[in-house]
N, C-alpha and C. Protein backbone atom coordinates (compact mmCIF):
# COMPACT_ATOMS: atom_id res chain seq x y z
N UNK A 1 19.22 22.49 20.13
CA UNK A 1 17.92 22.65 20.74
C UNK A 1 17.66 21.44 21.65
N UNK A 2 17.53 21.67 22.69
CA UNK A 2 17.15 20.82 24.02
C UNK A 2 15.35 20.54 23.89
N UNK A 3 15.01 19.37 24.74
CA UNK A 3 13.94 18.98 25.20
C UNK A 3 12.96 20.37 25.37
N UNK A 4 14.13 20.91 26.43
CA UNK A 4 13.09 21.72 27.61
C UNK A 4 13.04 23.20 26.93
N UNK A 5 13.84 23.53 25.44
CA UNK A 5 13.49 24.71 24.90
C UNK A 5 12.27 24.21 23.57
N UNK A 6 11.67 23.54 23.85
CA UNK A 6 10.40 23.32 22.75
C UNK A 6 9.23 24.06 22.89
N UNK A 7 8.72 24.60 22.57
CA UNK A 7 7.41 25.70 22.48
C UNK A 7 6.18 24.78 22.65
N UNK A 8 5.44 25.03 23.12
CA UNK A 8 4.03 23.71 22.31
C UNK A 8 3.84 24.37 20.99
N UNK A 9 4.17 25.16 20.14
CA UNK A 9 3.82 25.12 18.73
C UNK A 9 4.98 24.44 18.32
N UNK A 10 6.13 24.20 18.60
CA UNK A 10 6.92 23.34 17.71
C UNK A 10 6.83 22.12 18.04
N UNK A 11 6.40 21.51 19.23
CA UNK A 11 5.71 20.13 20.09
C UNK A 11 4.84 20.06 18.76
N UNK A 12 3.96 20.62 18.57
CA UNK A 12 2.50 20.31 17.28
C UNK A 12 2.89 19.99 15.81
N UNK A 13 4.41 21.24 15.67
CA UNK A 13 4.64 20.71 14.67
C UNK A 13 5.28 19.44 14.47
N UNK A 14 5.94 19.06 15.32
CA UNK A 14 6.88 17.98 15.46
C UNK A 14 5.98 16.78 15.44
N UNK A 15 5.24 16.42 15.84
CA UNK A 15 4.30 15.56 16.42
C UNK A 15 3.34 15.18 14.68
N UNK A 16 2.76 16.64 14.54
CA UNK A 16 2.32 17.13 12.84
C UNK A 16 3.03 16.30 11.91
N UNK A 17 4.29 16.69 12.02
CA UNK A 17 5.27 15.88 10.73
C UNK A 17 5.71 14.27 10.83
N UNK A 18 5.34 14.24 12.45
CA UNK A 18 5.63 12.74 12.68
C UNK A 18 4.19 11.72 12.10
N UNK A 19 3.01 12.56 12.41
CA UNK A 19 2.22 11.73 11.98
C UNK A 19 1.56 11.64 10.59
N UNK A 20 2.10 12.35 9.84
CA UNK A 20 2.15 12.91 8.45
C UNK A 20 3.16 11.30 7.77
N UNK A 21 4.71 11.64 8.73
CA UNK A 21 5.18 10.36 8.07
C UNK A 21 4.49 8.97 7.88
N UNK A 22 3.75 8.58 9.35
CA UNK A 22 3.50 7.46 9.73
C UNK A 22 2.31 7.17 8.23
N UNK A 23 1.44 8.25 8.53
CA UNK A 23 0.21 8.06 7.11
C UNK A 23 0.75 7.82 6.16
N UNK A 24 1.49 8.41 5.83
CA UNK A 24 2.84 8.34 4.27
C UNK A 24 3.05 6.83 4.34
N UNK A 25 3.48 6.12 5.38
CA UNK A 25 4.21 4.44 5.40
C UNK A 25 3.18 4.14 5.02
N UNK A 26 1.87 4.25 5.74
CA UNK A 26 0.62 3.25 5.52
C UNK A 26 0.15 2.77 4.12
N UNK A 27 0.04 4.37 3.47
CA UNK A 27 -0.49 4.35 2.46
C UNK A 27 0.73 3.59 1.85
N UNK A 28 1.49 4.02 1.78
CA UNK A 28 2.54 3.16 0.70
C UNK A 28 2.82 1.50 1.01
N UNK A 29 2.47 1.22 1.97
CA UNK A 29 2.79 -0.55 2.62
C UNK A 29 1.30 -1.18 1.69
N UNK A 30 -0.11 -0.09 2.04
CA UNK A 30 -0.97 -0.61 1.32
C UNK A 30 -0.85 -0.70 -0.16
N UNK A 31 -0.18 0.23 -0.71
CA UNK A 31 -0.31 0.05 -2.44
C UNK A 31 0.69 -0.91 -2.47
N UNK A 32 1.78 -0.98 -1.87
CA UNK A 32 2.69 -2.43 -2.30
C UNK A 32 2.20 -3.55 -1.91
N UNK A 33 1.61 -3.82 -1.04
CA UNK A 33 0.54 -5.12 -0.94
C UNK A 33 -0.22 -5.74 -1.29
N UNK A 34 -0.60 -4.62 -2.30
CA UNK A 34 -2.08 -4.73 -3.41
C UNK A 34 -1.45 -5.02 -4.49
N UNK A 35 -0.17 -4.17 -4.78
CA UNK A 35 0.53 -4.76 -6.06
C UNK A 35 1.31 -6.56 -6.15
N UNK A 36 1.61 -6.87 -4.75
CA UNK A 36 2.17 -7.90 -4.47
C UNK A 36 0.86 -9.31 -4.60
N UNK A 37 -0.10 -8.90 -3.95
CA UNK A 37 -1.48 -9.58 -4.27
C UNK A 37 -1.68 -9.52 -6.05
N UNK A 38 -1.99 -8.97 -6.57
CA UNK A 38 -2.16 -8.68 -7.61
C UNK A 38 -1.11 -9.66 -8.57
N UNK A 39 0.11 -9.05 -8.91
CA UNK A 39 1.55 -10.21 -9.54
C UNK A 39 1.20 -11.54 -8.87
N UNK A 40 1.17 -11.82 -7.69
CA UNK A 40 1.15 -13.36 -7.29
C UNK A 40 -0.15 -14.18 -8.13
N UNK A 41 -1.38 -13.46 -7.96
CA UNK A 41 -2.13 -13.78 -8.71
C UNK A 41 -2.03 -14.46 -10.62
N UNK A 42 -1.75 -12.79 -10.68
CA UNK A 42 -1.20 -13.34 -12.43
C UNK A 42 0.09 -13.81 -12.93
N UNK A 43 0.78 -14.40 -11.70
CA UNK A 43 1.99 -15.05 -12.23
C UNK A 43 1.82 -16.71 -12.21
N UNK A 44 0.77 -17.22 -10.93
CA UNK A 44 0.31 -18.29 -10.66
C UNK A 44 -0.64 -18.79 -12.09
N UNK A 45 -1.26 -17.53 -12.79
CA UNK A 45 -2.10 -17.61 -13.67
C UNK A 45 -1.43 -18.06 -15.25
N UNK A 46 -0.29 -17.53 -15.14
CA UNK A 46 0.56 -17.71 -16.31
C UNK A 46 1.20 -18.61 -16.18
N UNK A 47 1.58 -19.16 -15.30
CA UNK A 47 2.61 -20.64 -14.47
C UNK A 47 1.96 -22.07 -15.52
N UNK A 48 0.30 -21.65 -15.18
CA UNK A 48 -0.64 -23.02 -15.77
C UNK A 48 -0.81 -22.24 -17.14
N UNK A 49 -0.44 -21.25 -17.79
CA UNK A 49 -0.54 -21.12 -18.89
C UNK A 49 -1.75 -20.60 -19.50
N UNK A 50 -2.42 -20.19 -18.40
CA UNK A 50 -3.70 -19.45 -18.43
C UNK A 50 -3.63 -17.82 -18.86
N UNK A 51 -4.39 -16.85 -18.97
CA UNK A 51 -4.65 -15.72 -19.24
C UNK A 51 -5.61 -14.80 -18.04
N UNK A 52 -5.07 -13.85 -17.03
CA UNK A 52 -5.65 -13.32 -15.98
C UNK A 52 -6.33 -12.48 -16.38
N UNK A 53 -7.91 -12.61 -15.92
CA UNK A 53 -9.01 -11.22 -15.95
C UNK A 53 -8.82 -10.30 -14.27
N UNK A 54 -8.19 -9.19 -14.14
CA UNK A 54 -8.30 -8.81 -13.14
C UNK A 54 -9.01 -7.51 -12.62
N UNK A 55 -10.25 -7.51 -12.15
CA UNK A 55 -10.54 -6.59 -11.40
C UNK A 55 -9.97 -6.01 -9.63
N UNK A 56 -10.07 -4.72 -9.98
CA UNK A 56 -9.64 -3.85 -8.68
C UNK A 56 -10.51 -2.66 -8.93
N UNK A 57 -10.70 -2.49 -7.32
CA UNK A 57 -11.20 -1.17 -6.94
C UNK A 57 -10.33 -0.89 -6.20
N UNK A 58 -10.14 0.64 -5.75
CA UNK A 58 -8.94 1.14 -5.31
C UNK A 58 -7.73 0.14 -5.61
N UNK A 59 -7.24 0.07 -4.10
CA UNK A 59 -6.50 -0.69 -3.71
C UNK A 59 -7.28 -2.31 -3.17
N UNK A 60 -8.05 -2.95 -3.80
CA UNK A 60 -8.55 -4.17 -3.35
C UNK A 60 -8.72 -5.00 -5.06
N UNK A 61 -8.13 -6.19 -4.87
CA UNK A 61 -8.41 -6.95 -6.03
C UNK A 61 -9.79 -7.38 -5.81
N UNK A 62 -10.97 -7.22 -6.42
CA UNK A 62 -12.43 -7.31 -6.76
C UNK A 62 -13.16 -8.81 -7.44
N UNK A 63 -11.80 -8.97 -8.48
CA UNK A 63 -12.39 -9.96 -8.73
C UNK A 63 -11.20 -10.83 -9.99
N UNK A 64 -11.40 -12.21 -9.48
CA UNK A 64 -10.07 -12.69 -10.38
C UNK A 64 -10.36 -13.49 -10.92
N UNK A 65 -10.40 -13.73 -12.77
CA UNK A 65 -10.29 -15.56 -13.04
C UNK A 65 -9.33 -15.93 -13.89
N UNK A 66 -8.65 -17.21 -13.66
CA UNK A 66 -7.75 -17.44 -14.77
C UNK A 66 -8.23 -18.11 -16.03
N UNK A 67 -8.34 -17.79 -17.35
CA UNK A 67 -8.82 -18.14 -18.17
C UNK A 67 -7.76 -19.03 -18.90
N UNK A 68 -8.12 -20.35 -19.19
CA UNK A 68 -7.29 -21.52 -19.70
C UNK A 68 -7.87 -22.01 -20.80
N UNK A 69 -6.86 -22.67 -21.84
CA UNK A 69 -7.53 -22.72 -23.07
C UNK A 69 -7.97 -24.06 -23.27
C-alpha cells in the first residue's frame, strides 16, 4: 500500500491509532514519574531511618512527612 492509495477514512484511522499511542506514552511516563517521586521520597526517608507518611491523589504526591524516632 502506497501513500497515494490511502482513503481519508484510513488517513483517520491511521492518524486515530497514532494518537491513541501517543496518549498511551503520556499516561504511562506520568504514572512512572509519580512512582519514581514517590520511592525517592521513601527511600531518602528510610536512609535517616525514619518511617514515611505518604499521601497521593491520583497521580500527585499530596503530602509527605518523615517520621523519626
Amino acid at each position: 500500500m502506497s501513500v497515494k492509495n490511502v482513503t481519508p477514512i484510513q488517513g483517520l484511522v491511521i492518524v486515530g491509532i497514532f494518537a491513541v499511542i501517543m496518549i498511551a506514552i503520556l499516561i504511562a511516563s506520568q504514572f512512572y514519574f509519580s512512582y519514581l517521586e514517590v520511592t525517592e521520597a521513601a527511600n531518602s526517608c528510610f536512609k535517616i531511618g525514619g518511617d514515611p507518611i505518604i499521601e497521593k491523589t491520583g497521580l500527585e504526591m499530596t503530602y509527605f512527612e518523615c517520621v523519626t524516632s
